[in-house]
N, C-alpha and C. Protein backbone atom coordinates (compact mmCIF):
# COMPACT_ATOMS: atom_id res chain seq x y z
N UNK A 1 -7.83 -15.42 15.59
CA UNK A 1 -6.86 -15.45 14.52
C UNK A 1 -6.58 -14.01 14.07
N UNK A 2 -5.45 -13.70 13.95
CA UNK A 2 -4.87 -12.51 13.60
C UNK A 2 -4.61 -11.80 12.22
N UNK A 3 -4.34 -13.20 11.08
CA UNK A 3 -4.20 -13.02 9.84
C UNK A 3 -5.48 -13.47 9.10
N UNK A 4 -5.57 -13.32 8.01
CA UNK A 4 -6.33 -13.92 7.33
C UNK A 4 -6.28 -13.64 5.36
N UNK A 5 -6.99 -14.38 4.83
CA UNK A 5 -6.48 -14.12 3.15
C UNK A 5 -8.06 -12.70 3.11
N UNK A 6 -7.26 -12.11 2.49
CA UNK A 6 -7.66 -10.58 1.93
C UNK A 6 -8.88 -11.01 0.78
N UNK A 7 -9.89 -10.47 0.64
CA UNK A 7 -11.29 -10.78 -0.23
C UNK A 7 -10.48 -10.12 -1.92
N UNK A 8 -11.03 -11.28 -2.75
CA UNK A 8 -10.87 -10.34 -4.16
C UNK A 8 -11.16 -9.16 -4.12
N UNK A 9 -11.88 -8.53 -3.79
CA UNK A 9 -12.18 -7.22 -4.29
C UNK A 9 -11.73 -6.11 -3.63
N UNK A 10 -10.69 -6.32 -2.38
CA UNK A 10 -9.61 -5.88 -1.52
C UNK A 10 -8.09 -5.56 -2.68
N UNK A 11 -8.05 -6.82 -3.29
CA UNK A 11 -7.07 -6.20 -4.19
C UNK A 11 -7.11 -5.68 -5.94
N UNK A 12 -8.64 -6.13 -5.84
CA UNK A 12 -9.22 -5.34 -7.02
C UNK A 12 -9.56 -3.89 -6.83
N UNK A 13 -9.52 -3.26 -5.90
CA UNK A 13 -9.45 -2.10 -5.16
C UNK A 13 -8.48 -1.62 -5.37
N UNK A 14 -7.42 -2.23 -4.87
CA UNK A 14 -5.86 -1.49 -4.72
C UNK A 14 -5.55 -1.39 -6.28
N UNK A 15 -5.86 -2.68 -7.48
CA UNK A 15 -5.02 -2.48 -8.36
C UNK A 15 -5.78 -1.38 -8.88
N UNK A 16 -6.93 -1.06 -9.03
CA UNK A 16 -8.13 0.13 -9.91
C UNK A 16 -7.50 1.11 -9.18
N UNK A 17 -6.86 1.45 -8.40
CA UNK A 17 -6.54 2.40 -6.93
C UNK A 17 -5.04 2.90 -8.25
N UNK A 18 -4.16 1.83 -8.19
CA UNK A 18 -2.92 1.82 -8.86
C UNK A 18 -2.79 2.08 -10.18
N UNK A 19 -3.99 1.83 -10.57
CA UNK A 19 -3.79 2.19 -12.37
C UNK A 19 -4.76 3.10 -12.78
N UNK A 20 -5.50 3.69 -12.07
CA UNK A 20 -6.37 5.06 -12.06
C UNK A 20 -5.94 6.15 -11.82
N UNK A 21 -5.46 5.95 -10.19
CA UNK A 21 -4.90 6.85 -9.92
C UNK A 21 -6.03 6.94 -8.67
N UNK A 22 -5.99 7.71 -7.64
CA UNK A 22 -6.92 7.98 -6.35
C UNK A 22 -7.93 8.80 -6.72
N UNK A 23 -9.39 8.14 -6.54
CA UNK A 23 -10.70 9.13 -6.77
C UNK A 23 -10.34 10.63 -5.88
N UNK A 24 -10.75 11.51 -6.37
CA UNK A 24 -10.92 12.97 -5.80
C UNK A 24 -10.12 13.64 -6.42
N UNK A 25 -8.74 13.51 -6.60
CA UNK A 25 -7.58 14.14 -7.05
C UNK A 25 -7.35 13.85 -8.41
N UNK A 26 -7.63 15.30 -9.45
CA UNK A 26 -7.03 15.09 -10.73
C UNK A 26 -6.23 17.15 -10.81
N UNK A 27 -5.20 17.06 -10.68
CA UNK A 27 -4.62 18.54 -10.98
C UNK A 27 -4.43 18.55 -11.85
N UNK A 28 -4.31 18.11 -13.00
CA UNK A 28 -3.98 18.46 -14.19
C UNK A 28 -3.93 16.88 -15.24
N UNK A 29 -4.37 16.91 -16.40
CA UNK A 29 -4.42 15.56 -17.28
C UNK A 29 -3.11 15.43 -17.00
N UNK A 30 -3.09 14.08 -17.05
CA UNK A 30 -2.39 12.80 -17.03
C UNK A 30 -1.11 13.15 -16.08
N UNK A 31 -1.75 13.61 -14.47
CA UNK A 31 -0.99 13.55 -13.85
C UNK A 31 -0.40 12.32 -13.23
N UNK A 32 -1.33 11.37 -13.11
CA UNK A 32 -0.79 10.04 -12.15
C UNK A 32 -0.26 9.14 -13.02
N UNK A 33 1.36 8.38 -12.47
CA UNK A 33 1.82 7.94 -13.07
C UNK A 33 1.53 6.53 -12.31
N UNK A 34 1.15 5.02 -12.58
CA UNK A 34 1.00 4.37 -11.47
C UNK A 34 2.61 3.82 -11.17
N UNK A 35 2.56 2.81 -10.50
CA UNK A 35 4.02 2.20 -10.09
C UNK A 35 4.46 1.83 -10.98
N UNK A 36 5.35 1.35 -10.90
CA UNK A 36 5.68 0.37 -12.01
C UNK A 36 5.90 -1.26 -10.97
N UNK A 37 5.88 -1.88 -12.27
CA UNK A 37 6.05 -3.48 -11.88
C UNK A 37 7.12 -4.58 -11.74
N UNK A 38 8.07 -3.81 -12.04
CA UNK A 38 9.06 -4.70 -12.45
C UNK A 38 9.45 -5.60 -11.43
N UNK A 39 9.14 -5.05 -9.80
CA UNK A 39 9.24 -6.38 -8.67
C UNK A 39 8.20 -7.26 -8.77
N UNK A 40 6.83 -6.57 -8.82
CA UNK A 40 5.52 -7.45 -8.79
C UNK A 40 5.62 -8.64 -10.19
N UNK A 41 5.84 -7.97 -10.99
CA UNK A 41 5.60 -9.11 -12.03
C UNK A 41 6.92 -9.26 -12.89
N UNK A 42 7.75 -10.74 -12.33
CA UNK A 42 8.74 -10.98 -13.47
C UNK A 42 8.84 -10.89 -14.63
N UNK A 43 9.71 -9.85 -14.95
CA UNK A 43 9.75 -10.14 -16.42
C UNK A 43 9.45 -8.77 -17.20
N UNK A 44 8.69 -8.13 -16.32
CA UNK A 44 8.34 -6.73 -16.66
C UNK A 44 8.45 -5.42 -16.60
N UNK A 45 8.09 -4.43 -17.20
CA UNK A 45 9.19 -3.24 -16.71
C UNK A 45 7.73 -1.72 -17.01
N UNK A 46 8.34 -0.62 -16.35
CA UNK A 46 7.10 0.26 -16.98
C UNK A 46 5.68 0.36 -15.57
N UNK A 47 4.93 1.62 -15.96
CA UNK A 47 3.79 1.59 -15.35
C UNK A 47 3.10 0.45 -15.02
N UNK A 48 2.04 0.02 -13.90
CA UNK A 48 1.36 -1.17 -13.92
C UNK A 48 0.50 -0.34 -14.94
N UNK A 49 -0.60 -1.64 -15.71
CA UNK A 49 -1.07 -0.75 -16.93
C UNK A 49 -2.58 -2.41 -16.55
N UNK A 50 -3.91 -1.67 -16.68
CA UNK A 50 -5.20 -3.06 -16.87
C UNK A 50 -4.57 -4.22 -17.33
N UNK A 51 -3.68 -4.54 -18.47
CA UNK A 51 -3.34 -5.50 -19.49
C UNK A 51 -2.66 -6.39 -18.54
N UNK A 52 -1.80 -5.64 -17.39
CA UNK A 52 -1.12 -6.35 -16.10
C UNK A 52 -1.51 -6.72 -14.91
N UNK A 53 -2.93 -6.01 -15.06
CA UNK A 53 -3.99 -6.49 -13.33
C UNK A 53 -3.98 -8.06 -13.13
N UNK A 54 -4.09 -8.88 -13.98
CA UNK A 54 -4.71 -10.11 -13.72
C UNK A 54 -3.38 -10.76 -12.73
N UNK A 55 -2.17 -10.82 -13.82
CA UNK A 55 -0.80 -10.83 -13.56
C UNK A 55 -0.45 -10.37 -11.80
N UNK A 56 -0.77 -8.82 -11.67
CA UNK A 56 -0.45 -8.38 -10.23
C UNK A 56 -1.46 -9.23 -9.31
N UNK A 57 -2.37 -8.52 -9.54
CA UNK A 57 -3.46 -9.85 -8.39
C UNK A 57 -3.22 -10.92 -8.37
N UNK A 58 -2.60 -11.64 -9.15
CA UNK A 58 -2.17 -13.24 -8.84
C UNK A 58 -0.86 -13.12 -7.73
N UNK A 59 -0.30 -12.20 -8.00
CA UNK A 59 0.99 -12.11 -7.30
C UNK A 59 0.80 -11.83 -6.07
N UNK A 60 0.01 -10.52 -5.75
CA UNK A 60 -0.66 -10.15 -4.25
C UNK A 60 -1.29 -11.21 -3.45
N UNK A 61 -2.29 -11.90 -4.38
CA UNK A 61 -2.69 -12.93 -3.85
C UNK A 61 -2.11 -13.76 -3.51
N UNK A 62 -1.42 -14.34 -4.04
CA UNK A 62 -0.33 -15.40 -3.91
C UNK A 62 0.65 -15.12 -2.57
N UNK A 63 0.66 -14.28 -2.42
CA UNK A 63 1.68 -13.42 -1.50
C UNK A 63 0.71 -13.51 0.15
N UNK A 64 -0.16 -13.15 -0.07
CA UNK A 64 -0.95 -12.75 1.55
C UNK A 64 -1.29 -14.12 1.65
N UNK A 65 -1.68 -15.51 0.54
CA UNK A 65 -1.84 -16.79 1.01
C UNK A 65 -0.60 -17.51 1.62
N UNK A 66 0.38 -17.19 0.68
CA UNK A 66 1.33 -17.52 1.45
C UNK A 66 1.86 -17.03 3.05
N UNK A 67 1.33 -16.24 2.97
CA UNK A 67 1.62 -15.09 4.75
C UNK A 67 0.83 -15.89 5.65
N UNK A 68 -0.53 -15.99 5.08
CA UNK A 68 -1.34 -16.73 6.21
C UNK A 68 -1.40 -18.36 6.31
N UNK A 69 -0.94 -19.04 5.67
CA UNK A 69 -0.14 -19.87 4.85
C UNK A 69 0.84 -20.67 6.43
N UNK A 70 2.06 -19.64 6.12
CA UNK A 70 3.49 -19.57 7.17
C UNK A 70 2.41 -19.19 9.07
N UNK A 71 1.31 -18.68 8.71
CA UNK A 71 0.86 -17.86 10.26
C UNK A 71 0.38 -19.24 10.79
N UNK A 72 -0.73 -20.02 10.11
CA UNK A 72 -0.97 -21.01 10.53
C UNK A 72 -0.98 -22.21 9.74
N UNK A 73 0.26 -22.46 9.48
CA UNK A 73 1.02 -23.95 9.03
C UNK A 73 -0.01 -25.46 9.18
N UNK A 74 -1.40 -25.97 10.09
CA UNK A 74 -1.69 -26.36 10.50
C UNK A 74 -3.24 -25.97 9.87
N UNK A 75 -3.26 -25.68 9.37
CA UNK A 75 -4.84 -25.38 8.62
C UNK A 75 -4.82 -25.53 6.89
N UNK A 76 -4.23 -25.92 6.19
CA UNK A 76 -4.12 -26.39 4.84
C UNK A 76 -4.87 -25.19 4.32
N UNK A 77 -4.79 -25.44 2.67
CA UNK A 77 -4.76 -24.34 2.25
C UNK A 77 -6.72 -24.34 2.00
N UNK A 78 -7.22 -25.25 2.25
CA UNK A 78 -9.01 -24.98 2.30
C UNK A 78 -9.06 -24.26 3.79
N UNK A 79 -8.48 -24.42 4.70
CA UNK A 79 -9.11 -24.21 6.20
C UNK A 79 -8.35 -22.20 6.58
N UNK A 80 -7.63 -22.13 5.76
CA UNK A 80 -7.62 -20.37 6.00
C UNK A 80 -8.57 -19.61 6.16
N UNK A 81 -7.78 -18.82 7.02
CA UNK A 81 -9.05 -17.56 7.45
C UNK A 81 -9.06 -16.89 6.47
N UNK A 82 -10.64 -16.47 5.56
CA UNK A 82 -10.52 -15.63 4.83
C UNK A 82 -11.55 -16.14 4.01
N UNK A 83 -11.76 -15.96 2.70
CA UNK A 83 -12.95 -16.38 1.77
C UNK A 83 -12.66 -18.06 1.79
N UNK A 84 -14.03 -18.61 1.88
CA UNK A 84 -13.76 -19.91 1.74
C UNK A 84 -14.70 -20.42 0.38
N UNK A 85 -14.50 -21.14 -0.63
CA UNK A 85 -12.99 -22.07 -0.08
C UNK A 85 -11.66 -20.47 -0.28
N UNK A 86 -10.22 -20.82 -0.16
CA UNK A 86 -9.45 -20.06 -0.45
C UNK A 86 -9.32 -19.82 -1.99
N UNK A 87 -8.99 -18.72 -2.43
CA UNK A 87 -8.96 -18.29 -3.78
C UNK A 87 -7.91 -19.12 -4.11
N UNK A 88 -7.52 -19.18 -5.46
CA UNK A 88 -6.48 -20.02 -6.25
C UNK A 88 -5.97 -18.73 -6.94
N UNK A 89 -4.48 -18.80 -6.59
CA UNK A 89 -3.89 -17.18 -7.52
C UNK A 89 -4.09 -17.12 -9.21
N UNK A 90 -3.62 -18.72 -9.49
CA UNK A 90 -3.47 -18.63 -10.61
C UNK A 90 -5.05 -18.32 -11.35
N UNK A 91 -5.97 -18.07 -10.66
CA UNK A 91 -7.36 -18.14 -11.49
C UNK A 91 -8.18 -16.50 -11.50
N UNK A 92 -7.14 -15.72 -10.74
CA UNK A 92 -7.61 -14.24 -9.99
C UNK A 92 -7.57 -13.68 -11.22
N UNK A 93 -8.72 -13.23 -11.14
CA UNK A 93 -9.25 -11.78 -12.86
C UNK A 93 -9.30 -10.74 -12.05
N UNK A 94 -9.16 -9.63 -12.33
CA UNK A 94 -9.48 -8.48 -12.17
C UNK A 94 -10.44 -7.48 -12.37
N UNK A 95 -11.44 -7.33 -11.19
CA UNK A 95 -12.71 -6.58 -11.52
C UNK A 95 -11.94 -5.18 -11.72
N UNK A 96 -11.84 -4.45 -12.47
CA UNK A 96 -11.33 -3.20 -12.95
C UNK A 96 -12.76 -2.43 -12.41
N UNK A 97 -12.48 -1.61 -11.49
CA UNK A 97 -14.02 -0.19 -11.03
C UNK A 97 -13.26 0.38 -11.64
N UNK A 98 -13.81 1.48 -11.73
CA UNK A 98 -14.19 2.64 -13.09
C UNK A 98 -13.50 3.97 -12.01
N UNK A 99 -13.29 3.50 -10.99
CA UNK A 99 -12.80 4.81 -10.30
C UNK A 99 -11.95 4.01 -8.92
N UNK A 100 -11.07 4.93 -8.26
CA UNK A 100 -10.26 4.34 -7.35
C UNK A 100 -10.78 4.57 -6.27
N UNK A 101 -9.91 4.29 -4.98
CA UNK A 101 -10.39 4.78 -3.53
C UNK A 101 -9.68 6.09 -3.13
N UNK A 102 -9.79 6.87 -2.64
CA UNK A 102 -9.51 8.02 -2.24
C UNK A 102 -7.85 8.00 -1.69
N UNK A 103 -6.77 8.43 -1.47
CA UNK A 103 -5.65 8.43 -1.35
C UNK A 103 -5.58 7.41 0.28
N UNK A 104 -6.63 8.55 1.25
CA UNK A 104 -6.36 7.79 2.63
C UNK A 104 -7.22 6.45 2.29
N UNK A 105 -7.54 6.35 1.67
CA UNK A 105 -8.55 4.96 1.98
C UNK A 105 -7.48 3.85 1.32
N UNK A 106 -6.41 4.37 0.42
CA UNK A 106 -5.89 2.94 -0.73
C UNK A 106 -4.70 3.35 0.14
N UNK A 107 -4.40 3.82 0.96
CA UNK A 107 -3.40 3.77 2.36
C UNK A 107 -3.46 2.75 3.23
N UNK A 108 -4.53 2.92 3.42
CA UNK A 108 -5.34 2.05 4.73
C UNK A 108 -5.48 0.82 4.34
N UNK A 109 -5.88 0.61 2.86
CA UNK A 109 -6.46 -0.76 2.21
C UNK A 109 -5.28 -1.20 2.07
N UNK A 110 -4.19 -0.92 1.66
CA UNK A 110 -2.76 -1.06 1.56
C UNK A 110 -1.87 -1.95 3.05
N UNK A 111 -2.06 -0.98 3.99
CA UNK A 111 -1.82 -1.37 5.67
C UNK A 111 -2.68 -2.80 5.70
N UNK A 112 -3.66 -2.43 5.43
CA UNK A 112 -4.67 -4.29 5.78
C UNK A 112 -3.92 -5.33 5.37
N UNK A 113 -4.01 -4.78 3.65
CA UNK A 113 -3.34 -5.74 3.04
C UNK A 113 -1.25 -6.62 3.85
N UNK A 114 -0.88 -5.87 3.68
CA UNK A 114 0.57 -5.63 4.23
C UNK A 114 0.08 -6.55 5.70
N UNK A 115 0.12 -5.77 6.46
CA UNK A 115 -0.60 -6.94 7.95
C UNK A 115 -1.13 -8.00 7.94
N UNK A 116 -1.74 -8.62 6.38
CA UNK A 116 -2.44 -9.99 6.34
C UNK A 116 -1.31 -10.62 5.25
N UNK A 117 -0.52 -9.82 4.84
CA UNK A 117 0.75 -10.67 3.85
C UNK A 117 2.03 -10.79 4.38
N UNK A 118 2.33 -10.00 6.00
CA UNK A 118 3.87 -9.49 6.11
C UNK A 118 4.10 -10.91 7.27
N UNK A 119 3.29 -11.97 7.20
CA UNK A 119 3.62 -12.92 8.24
C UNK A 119 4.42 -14.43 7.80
N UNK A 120 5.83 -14.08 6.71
CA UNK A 120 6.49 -15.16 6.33
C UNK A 120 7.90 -14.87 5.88
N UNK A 121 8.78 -15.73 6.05
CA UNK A 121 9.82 -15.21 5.97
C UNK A 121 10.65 -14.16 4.77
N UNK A 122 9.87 -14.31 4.01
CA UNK A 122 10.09 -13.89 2.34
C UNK A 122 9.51 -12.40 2.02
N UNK A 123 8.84 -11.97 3.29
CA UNK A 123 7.47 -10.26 2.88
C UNK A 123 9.04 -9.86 2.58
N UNK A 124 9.88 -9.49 3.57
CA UNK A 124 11.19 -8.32 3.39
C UNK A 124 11.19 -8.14 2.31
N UNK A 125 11.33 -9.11 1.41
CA UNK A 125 12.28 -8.87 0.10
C UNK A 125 11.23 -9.18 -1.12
N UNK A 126 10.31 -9.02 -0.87
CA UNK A 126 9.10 -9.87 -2.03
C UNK A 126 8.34 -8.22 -3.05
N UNK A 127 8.35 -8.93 -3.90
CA UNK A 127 8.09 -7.63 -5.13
C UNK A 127 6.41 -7.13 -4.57
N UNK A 128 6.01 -7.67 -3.81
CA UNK A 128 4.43 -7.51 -3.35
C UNK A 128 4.99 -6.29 -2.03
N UNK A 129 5.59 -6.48 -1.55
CA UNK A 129 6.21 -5.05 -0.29
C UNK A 129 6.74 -4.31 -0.81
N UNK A 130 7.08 -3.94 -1.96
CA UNK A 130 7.76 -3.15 -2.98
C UNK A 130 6.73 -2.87 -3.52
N UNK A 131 6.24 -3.17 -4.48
CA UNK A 131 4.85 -2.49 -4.91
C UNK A 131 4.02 -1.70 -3.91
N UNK A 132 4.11 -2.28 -2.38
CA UNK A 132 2.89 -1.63 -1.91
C UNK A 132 3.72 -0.50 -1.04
N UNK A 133 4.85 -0.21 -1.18
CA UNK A 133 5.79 0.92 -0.55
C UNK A 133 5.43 1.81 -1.76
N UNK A 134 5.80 1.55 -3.09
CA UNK A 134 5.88 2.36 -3.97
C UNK A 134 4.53 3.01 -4.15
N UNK A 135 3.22 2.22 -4.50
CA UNK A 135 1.88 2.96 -4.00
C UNK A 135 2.15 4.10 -3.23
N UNK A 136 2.13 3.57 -2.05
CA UNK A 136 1.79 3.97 -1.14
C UNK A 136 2.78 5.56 -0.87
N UNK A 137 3.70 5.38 -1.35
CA UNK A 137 4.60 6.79 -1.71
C UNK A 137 3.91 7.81 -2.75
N UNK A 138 3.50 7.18 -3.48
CA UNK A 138 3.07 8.04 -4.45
C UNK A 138 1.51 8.46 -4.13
N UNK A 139 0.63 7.81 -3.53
CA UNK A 139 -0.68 8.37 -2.99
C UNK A 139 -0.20 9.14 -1.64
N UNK A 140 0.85 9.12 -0.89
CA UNK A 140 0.74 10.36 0.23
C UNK A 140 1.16 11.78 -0.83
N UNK A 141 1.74 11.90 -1.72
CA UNK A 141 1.77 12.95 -2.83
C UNK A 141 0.76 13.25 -3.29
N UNK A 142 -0.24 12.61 -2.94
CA UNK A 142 -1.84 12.76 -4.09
C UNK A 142 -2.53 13.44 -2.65
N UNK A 143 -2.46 13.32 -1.69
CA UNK A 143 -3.23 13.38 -0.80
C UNK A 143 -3.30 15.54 -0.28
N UNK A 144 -4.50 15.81 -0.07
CA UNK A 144 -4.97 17.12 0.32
C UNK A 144 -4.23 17.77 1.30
N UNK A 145 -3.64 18.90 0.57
CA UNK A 145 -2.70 19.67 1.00
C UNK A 145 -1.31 19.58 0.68
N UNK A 146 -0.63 18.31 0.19
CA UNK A 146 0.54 18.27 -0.02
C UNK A 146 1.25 19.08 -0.81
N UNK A 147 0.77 19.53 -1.70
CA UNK A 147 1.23 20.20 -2.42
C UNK A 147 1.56 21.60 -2.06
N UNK A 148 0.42 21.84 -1.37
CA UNK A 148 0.67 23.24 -0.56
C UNK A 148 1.04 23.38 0.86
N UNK A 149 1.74 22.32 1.65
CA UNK A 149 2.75 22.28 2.56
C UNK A 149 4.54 22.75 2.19
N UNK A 150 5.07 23.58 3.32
CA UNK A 150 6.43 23.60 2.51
C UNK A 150 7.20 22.06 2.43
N UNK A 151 8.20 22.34 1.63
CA UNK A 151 9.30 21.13 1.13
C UNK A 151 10.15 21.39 2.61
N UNK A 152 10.47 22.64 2.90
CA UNK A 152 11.53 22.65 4.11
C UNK A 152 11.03 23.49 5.31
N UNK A 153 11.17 22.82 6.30
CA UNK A 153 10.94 24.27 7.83
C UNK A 153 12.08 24.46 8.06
N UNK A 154 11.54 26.11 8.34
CA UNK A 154 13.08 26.53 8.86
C UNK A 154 12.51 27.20 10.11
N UNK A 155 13.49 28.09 11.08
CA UNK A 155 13.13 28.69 12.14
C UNK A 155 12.00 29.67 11.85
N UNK A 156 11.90 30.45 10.69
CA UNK A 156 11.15 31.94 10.95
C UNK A 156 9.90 30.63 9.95
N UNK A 157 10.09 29.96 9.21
CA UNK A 157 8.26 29.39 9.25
C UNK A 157 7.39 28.69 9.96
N UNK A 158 8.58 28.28 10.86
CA UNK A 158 7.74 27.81 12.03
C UNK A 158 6.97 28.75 12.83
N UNK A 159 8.17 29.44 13.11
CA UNK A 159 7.12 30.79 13.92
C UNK A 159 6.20 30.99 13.21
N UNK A 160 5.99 31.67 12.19
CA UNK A 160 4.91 32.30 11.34
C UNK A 160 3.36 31.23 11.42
N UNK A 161 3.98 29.88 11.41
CA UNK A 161 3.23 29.53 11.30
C UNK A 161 2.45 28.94 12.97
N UNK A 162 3.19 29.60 14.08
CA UNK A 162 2.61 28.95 15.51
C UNK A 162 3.36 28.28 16.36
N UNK A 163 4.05 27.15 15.60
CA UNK A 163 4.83 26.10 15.84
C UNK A 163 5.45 26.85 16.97
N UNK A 164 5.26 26.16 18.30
CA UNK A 164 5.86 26.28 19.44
C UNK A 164 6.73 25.16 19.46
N UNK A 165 8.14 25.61 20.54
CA UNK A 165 9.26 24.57 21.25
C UNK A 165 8.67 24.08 22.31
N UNK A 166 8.52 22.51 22.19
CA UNK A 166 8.27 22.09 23.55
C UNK A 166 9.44 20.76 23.67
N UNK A 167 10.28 21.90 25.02
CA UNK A 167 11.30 21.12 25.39
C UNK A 167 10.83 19.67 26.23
N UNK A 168 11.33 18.70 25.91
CA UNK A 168 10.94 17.23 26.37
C UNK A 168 12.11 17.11 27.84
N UNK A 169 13.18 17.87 27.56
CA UNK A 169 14.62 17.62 28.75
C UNK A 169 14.70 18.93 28.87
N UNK A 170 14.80 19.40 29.94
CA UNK A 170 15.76 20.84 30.22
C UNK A 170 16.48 20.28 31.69
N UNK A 171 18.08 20.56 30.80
CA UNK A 171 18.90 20.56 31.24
C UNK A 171 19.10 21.25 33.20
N UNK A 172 19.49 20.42 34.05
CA UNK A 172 19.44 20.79 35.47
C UNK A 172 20.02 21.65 35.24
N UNK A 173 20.13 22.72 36.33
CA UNK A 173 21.45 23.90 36.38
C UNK A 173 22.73 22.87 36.91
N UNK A 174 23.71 23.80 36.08
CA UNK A 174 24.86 23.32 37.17
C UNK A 174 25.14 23.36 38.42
N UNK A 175 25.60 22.92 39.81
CA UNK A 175 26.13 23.64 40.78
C UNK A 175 27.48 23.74 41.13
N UNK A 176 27.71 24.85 41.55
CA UNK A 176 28.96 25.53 41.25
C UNK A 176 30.14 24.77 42.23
């Protein structure tokens, strides 16, 4: 089996990840702004904020059951791959940790997640793939070195910096 439902503490991860901000990285107070919610949770607008974890995790959850759900149609909702019995969205609390996962790690935890939710007709457009784009944009900004990479290459920083041309086609000669 290929899919399966994601463990509570997979998206108790991501949300402490989302409303902390990524362990390692603090440049300056109150740099991290988390996402906002307004796809994840109807009705709402603004940073995700603790007061909204319970709310998002029901939604995530709800979202990757339904994925694995549509993957194997033929296993009811006790017989899914994943914690058994299967979690119930509407009952998901939020273990809030005291610190997040590191930028590449709530990347990665992100990708899991996404690969065990993107298997139904509805991921395209669902406030749960929106939330986890928007994360996920904002932790490659958090991540070591970004800040001190340039915004633009041009010809002379490439050089400077090594960057060799490696032609993939060169053109045959003509014959005359």
């Amino acid at each position: 089996m290929s899919a399966f439902v994601v463990d509570l503490t997979h998206i108790d991860v991501i949300l402490s990840t989302a409303i902390r901000g990524p362990r390692g990285v603090a440049p300056y107070p109150g740099w991290w702004t988390p996402p906002y919610t307004n796809e994840l949770i109807p009705g709402t607008s603004g940073p995700l904020r603790a007061e909204d974890a319970d709310l998002a995790g029901e939604a995530l959850l709800a979202e990757c059951i339904a994925s694995v759900s549509s993957r194997y149609p033929d296993s009811g909702s006790d017989g899914l791959p994943g914690p058994i019995p299967t979690p119930n969205p509407s009952d998901y609390e939020w273990a809030g940790y005291a610190q997040g996962l590191t930028a590449i790690e709530a990347c990665k935890a992100i990708d899991c997640y996404e690969y065990q939710s993107c298997e139904h007709p509805g991921w395209g457009e669902s406030g749960s793939r929106a939330f986890c784009e928007r994360l996920r944009r904002i932790l490659v900004g958090a991540m070591a070195g970004y800040e001190d990479a340039p915004w633009e290459w041009t010809a002379d920083l490439a050089r400077q910096n090594r960057l060799r041309v490696h032609l993939l086609h060169r053109p045959r000669p003509r014959s005359a």
